[in-house]
PDB file of N, CA and C in Angstrom:
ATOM      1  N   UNK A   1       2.314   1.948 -35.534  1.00  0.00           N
ATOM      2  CA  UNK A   1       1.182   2.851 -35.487  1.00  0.00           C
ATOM      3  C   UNK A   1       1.704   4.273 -35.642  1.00  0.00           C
ATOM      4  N   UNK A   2       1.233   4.793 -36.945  1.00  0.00           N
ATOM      5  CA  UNK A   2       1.514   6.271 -36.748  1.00  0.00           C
ATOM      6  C   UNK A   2       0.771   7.338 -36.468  1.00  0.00           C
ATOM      7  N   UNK A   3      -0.483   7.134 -36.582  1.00  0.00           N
ATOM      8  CA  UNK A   3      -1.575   7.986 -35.411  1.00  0.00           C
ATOM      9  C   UNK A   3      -2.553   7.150 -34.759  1.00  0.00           C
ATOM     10  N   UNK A   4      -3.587   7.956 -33.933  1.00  0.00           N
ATOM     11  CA  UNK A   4      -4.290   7.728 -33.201  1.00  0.00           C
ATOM     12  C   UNK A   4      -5.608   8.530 -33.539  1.00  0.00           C
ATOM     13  N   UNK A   5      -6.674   8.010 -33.791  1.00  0.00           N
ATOM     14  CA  UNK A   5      -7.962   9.348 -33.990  1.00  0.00           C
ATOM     15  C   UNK A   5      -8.567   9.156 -32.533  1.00  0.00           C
ATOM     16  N   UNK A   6      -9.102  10.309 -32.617  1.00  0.00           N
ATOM     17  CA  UNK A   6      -9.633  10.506 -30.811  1.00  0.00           C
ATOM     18  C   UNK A   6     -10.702   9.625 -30.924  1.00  0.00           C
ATOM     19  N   UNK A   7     -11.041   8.998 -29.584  1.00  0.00           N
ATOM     20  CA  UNK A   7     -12.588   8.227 -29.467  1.00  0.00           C
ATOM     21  C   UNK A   7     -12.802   6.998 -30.273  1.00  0.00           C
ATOM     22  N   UNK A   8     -11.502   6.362 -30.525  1.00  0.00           N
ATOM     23  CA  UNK A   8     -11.230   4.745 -31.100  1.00  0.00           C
ATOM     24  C   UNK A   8     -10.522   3.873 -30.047  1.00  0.00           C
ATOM     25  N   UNK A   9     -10.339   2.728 -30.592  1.00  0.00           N
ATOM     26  CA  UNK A   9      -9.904   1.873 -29.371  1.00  0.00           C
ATOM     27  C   UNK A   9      -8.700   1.225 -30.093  1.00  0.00           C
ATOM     28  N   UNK A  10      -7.566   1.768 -30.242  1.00  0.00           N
ATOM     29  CA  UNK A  10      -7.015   1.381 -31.391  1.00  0.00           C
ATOM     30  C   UNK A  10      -5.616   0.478 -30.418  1.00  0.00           C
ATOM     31  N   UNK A  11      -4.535  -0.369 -31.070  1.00  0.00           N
ATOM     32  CA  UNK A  11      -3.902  -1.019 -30.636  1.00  0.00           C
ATOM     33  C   UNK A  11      -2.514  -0.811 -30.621  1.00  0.00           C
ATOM     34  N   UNK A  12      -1.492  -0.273 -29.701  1.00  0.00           N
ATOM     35  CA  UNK A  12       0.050   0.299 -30.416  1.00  0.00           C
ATOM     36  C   UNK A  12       0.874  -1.419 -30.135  1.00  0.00           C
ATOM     37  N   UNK A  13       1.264  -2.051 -31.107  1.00  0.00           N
ATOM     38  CA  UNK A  13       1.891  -2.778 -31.226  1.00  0.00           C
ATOM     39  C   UNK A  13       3.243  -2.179 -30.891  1.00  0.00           C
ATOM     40  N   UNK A  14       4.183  -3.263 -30.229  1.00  0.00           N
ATOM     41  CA  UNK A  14       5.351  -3.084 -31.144  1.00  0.00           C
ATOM     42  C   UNK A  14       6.322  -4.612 -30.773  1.00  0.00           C
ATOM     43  N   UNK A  15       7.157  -4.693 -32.019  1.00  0.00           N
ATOM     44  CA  UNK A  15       7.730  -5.790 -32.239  1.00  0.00           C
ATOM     45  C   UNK A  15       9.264  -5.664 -31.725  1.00  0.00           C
ATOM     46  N   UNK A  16       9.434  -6.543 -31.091  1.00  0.00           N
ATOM     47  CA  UNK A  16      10.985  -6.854 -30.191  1.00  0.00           C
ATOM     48  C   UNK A  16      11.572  -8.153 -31.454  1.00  0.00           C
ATOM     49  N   UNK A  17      12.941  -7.005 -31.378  1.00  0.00           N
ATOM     50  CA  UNK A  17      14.067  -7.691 -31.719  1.00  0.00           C
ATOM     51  C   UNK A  17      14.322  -8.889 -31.463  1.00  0.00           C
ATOM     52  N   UNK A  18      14.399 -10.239 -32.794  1.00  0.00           N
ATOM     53  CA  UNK A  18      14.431 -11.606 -32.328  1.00  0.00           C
ATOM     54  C   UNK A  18      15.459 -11.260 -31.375  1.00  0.00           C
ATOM     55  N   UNK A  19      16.631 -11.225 -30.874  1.00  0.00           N
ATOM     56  CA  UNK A  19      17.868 -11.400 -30.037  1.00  0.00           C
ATOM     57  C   UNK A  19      17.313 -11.363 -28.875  1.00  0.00           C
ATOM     58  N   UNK A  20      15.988 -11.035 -28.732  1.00  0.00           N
ATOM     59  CA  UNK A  20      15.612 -10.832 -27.059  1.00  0.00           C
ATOM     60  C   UNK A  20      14.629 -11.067 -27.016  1.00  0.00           C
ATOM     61  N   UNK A  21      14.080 -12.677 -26.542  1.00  0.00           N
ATOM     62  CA  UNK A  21      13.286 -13.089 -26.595  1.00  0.00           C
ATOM     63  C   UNK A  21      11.867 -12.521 -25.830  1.00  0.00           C
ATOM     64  N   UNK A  22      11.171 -12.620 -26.050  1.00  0.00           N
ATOM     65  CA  UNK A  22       9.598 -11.979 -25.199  1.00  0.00           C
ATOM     66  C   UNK A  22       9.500 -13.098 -24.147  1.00  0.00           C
ATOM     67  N   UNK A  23       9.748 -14.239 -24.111  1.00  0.00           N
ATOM     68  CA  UNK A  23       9.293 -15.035 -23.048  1.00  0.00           C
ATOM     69  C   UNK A  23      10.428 -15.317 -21.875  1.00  0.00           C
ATOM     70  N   UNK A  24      11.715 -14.405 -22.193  1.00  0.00           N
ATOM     71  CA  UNK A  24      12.702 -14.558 -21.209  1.00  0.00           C
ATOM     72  C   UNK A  24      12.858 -12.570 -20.550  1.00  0.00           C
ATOM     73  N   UNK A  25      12.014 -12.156 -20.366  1.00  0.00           N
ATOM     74  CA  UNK A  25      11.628 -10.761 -20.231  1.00  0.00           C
ATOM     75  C   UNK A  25      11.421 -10.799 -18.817  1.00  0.00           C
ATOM     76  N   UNK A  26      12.145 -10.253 -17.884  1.00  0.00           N
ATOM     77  CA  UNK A  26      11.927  -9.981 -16.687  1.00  0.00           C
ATOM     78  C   UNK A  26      10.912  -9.156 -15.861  1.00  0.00           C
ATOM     79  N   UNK A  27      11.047  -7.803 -16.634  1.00  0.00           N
ATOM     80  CA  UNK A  27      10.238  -6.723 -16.381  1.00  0.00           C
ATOM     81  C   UNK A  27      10.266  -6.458 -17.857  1.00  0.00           C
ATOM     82  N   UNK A  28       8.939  -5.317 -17.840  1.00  0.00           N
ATOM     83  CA  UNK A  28       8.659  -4.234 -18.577  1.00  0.00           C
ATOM     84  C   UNK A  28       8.121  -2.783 -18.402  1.00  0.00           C
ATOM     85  N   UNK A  29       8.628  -1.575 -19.013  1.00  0.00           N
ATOM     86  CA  UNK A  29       8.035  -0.740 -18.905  1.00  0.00           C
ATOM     87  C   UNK A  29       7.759   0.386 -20.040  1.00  0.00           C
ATOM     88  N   UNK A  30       6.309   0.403 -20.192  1.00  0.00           N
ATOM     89  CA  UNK A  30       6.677   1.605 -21.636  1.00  0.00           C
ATOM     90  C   UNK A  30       5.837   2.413 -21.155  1.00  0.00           C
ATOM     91  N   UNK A  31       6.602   3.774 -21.445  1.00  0.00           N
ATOM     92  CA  UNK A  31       6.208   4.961 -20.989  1.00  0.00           C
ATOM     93  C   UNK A  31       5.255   5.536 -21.931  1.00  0.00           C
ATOM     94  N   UNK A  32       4.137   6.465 -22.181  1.00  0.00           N
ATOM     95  CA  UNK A  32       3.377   7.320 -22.389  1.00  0.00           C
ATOM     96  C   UNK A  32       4.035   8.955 -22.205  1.00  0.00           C
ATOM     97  N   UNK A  33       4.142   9.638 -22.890  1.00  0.00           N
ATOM     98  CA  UNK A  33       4.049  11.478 -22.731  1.00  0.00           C
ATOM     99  C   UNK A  33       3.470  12.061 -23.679  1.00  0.00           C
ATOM    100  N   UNK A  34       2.547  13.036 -23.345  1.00  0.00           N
ATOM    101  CA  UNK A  34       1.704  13.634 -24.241  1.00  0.00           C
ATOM    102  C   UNK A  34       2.003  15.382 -22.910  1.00  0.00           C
ATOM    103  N   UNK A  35       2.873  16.481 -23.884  1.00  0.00           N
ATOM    104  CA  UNK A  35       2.533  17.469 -22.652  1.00  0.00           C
ATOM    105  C   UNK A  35       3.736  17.297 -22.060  1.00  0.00           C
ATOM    106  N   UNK A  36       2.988  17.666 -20.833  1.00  0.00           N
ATOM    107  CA  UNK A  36       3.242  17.306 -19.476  1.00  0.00           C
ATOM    108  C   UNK A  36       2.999  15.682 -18.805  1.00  0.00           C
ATOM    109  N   UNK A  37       2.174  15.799 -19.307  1.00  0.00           N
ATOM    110  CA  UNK A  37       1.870  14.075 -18.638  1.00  0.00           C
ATOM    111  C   UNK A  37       2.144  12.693 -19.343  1.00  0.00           C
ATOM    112  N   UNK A  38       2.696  12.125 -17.947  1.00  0.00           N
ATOM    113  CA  UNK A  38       3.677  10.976 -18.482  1.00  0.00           C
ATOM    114  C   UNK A  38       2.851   9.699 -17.616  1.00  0.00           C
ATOM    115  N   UNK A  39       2.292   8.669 -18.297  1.00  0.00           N
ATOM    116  CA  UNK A  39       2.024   7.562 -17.759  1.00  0.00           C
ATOM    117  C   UNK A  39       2.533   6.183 -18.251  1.00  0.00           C
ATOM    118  N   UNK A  40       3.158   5.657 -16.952  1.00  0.00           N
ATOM    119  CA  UNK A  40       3.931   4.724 -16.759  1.00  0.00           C
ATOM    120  C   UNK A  40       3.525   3.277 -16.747  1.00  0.00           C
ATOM    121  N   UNK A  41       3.400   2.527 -18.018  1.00  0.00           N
ATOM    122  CA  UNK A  41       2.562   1.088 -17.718  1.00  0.00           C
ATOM    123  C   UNK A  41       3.559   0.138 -17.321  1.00  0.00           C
ATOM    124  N   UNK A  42       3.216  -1.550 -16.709  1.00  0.00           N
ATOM    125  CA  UNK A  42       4.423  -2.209 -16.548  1.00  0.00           C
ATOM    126  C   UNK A  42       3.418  -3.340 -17.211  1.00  0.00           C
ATOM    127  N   UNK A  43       4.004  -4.480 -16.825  1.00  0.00           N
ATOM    128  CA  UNK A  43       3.745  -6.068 -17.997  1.00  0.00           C
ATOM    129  C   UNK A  43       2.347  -6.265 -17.239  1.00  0.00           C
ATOM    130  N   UNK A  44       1.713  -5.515 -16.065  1.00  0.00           N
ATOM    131  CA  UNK A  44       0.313  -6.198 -15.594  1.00  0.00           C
ATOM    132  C   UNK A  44      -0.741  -5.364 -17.089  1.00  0.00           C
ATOM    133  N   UNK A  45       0.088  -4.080 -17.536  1.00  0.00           N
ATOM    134  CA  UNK A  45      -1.012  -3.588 -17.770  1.00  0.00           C
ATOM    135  C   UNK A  45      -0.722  -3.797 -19.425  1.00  0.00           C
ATOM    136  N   UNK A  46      -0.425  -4.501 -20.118  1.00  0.00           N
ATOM    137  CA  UNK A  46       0.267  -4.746 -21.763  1.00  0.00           C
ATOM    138  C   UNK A  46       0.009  -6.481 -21.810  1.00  0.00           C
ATOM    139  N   UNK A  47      -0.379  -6.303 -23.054  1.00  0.00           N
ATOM    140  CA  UNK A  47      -0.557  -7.838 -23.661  1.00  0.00           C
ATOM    141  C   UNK A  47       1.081  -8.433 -24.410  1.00  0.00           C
ATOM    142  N   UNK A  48       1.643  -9.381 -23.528  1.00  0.00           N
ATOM    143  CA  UNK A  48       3.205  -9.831 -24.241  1.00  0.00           C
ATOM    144  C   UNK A  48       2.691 -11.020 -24.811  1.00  0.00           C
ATOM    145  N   UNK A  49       3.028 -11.176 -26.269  1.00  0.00           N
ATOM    146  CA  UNK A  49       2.867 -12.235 -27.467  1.00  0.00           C
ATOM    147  C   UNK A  49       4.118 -12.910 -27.585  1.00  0.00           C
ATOM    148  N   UNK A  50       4.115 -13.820 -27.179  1.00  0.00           N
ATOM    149  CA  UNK A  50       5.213 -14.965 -26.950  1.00  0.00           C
ATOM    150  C   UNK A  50       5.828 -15.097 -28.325  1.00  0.00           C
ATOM    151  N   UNK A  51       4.871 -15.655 -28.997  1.00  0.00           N
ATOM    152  CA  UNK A  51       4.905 -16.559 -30.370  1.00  0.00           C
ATOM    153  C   UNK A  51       5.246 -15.284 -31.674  1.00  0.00           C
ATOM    154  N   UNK A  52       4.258 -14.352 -31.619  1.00  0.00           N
ATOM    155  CA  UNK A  52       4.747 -13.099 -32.914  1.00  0.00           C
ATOM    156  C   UNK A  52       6.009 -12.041 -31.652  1.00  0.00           C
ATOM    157  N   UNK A  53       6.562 -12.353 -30.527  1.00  0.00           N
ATOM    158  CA  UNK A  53       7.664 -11.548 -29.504  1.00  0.00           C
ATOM    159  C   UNK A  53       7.388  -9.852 -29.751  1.00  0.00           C
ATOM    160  N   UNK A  54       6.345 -10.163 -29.730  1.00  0.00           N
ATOM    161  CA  UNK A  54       5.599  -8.161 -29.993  1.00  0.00           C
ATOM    162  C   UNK A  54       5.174  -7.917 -28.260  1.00  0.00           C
ATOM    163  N   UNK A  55       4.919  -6.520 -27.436  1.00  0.00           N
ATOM    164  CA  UNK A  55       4.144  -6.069 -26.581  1.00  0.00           C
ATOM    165  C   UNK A  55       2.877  -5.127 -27.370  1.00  0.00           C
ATOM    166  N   UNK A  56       2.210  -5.153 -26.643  1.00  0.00           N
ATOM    167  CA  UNK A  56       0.828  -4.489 -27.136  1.00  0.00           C
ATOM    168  C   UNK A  56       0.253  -3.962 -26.182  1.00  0.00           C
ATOM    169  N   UNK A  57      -0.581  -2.588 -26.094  1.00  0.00           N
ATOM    170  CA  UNK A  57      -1.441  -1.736 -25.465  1.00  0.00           C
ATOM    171  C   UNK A  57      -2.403  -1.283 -25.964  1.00  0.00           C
ATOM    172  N   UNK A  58      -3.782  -1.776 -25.760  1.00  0.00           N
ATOM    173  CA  UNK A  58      -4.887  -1.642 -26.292  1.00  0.00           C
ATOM    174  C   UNK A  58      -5.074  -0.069 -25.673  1.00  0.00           C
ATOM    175  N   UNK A  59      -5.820   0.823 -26.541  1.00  0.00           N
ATOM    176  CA  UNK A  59      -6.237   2.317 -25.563  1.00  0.00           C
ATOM    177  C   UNK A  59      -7.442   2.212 -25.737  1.00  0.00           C
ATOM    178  N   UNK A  60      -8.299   2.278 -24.475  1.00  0.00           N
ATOM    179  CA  UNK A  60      -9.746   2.815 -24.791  1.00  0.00           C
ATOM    180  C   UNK A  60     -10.469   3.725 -25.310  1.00  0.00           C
ATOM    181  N   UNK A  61     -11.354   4.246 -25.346  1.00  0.00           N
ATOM    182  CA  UNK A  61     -12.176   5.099 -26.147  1.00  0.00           C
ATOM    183  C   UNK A  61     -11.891   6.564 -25.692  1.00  0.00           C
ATOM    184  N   UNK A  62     -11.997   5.998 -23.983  1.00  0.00           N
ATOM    185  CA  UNK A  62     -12.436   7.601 -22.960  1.00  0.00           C
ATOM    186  C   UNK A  62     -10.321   8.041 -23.006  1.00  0.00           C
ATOM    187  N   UNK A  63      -9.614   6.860 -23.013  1.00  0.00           N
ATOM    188  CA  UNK A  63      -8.232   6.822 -23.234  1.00  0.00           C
ATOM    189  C   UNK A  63      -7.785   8.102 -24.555  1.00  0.00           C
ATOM    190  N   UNK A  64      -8.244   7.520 -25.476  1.00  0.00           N
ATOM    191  CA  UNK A  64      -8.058   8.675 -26.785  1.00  0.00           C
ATOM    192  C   UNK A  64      -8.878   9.906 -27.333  1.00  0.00           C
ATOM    193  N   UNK A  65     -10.064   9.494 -26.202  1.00  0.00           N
ATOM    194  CA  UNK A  65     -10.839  11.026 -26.149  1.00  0.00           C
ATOM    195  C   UNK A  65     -10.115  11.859 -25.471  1.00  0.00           C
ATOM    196  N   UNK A  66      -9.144  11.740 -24.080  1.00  0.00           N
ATOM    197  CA  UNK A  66      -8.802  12.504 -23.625  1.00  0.00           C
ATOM    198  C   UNK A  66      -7.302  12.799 -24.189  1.00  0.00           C
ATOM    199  N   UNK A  67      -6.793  12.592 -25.432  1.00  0.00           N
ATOM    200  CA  UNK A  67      -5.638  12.955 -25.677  1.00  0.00           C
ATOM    201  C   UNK A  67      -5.695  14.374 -26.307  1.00  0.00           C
ATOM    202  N   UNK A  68      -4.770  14.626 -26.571  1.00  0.00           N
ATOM    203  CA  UNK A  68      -4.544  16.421 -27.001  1.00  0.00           C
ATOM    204  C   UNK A  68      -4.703  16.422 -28.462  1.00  0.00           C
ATOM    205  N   UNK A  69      -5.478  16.813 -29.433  1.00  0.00           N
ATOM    206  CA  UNK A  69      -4.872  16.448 -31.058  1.00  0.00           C
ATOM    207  C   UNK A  69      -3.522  17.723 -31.341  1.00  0.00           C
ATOM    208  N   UNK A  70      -3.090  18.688 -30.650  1.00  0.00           N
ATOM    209  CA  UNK A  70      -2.566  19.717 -30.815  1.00  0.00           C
ATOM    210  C   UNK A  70      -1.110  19.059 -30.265  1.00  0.00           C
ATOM    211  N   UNK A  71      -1.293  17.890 -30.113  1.00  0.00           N
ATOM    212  CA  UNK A  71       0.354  17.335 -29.539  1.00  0.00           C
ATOM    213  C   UNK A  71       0.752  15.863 -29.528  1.00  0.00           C
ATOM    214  N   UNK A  72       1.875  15.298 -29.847  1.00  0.00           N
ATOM    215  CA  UNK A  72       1.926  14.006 -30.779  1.00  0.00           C
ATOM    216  C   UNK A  72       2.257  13.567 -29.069  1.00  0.00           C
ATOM    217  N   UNK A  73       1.887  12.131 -29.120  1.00  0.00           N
ATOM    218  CA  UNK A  73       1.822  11.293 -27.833  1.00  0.00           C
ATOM    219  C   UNK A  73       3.266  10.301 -28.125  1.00  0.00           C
ATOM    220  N   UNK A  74       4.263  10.521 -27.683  1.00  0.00           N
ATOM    221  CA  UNK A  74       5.232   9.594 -27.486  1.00  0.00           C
ATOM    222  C   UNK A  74       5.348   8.429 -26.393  1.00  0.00           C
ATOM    223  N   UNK A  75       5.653   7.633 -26.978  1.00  0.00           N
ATOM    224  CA  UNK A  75       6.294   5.934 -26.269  1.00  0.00           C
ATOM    225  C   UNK A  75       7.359   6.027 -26.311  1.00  0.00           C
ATOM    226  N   UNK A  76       7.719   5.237 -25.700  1.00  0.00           N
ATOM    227  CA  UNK A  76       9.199   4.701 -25.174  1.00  0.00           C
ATOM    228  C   UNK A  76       9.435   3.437 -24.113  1.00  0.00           C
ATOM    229  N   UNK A  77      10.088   1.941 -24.565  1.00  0.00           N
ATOM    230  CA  UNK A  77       9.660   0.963 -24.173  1.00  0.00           C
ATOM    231  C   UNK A  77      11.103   0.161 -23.095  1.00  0.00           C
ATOM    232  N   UNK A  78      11.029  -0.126 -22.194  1.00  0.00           N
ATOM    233  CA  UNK A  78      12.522  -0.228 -21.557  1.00  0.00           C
ATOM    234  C   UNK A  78      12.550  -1.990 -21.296  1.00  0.00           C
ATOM    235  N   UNK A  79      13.363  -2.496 -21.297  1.00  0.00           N
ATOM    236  CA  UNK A  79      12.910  -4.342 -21.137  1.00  0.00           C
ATOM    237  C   UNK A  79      14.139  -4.726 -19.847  1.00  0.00           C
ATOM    238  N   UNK A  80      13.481  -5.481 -19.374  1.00  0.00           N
ATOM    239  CA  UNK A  80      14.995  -6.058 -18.569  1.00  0.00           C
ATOM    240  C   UNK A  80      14.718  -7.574 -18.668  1.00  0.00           C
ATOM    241  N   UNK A  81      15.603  -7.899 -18.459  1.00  0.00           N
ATOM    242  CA  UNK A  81      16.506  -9.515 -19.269  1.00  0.00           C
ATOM    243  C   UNK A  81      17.189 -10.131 -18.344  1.00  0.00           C
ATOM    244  N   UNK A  82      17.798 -11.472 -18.629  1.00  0.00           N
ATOM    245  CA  UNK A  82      19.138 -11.931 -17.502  1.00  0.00           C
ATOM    246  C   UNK A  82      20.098 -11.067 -18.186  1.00  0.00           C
ATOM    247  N   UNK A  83      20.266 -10.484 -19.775  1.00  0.00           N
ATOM    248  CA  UNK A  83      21.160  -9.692 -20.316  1.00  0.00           C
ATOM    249  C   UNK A  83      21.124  -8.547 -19.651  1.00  0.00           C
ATOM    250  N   UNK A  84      20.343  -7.915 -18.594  1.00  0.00           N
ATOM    251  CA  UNK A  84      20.429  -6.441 -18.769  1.00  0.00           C
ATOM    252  C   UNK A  84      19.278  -5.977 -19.151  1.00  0.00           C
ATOM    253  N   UNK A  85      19.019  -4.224 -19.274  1.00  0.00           N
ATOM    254  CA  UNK A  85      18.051  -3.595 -19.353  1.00  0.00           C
ATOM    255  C   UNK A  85      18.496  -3.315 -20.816  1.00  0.00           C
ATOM    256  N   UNK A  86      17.255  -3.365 -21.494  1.00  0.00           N
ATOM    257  CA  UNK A  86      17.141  -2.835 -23.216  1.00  0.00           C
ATOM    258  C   UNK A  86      16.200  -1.578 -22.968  1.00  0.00           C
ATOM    259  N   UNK A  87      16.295  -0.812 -24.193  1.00  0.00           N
ATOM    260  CA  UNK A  87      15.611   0.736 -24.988  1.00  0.00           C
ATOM    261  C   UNK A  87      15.227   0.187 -25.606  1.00  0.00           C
ATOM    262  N   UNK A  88      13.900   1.031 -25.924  1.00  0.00           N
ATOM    263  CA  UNK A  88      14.019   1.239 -27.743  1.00  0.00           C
ATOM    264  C   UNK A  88      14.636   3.022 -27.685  1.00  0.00           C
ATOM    265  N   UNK A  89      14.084   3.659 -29.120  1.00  0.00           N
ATOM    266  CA  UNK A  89      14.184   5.006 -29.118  1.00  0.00           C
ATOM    267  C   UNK A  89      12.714   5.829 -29.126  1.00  0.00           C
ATOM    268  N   UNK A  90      12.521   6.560 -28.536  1.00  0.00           N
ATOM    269  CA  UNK A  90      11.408   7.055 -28.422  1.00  0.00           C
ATOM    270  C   UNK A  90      10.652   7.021 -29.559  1.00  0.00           C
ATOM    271  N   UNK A  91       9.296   6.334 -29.882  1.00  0.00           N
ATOM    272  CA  UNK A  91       8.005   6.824 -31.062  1.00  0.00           C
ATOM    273  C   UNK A  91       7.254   7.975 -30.793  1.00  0.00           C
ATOM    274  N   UNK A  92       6.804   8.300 -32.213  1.00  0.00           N
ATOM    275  CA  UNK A  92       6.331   9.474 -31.781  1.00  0.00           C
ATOM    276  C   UNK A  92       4.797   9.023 -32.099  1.00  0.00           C
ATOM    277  N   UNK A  93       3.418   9.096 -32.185  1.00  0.00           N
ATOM    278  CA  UNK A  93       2.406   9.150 -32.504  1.00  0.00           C
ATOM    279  C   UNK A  93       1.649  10.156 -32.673  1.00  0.00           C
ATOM    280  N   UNK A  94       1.152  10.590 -34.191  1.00  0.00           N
ATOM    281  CA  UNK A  94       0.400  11.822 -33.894  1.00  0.00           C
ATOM    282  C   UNK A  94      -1.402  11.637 -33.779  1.00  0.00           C
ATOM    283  N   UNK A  95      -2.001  12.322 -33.315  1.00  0.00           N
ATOM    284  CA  UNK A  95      -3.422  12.432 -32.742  1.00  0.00           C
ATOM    285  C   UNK A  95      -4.011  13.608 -33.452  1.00  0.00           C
ATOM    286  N   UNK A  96      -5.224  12.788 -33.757  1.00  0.00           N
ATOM    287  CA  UNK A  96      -6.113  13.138 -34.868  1.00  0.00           C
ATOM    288  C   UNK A  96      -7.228  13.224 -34.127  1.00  0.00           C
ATOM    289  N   UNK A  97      -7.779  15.006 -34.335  1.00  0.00           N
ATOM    290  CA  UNK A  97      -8.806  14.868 -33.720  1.00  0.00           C
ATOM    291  C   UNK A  97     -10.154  14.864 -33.958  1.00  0.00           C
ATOM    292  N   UNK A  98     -11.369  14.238 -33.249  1.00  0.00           N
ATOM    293  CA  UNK A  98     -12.516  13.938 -33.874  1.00  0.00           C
ATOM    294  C   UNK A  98     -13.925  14.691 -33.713  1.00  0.00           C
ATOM    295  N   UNK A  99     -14.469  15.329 -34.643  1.00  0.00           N
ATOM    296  CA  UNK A  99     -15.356  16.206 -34.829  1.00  0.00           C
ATOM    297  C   UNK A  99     -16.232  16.460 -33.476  1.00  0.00           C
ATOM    298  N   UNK A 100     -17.339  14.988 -33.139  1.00  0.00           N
ATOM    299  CA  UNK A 100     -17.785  14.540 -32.379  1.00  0.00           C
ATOM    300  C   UNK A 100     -16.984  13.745 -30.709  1.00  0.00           C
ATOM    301  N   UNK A 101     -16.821  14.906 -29.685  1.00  0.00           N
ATOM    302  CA  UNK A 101     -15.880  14.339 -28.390  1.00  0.00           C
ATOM    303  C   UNK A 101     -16.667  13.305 -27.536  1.00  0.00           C
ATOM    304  N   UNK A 102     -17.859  13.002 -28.136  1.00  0.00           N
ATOM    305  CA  UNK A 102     -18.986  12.061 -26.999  1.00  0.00           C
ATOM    306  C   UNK A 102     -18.439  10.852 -27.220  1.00  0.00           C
ATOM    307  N   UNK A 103     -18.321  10.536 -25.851  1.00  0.00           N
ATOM    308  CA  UNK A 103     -18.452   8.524 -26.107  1.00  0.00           C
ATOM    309  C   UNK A 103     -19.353   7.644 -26.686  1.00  0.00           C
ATOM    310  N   UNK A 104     -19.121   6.763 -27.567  1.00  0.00           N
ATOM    311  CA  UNK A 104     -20.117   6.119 -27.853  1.00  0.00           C
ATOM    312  C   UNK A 104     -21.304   5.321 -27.212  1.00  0.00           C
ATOM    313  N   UNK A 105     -22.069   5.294 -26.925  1.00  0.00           N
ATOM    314  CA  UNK A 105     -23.492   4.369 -25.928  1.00  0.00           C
ATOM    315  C   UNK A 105     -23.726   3.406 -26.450  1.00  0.00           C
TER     316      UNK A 105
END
């Protein structure tokens, strides 16, 4: 995913390295920063796909209404294993912003 438009519900995939399987994953954590503010999800709050070994974070509407379009929203995804703790390298996402800030009814 390389942007985000404000006030969509859009999906940030991302795909793990066959070498480390998704279904032998201990913990997870992928970080959010936009700014100043940094929010911290773990595996209650991400969809893990066994079979395509991707994590996924759906964002809600009121989620990408409140992002900044004046500042790209970075991820960053950390895994722990019986191997040990894995990285990735930080993504960047940029945010696109939308004419209309109302939620949809």
């Amino acid at each position: 995913m390389s942007g985000i438009l404000q006030g969509t519900t859009p999906t940030l995939t991302i795909k793990i390295p066959e070498e480390i399987p998704v279904s032998g994953i201990r913990g997870i954590e992928l970080t959010l920063k936009q700014g100043d503010t940094v929010t911290l999800l773990h595996r209650s709050d991400l969809i893990v796909d066994t079979e395509a070994n991707t994590i996924s974070r759906l964002f809600s509407e009121e989620e990408t209404l409140a992002l900044n379009p004046s500042q790209p929203l970075f991820w960053q995804l950390r895994i722990e294993t019986a191997d040990g703790i894995f990285g990735t390298p930080k993504g960047r996402i940029t945010v696109f912003d939308l004419i209309s800030t109302e939620a949809l009814t």
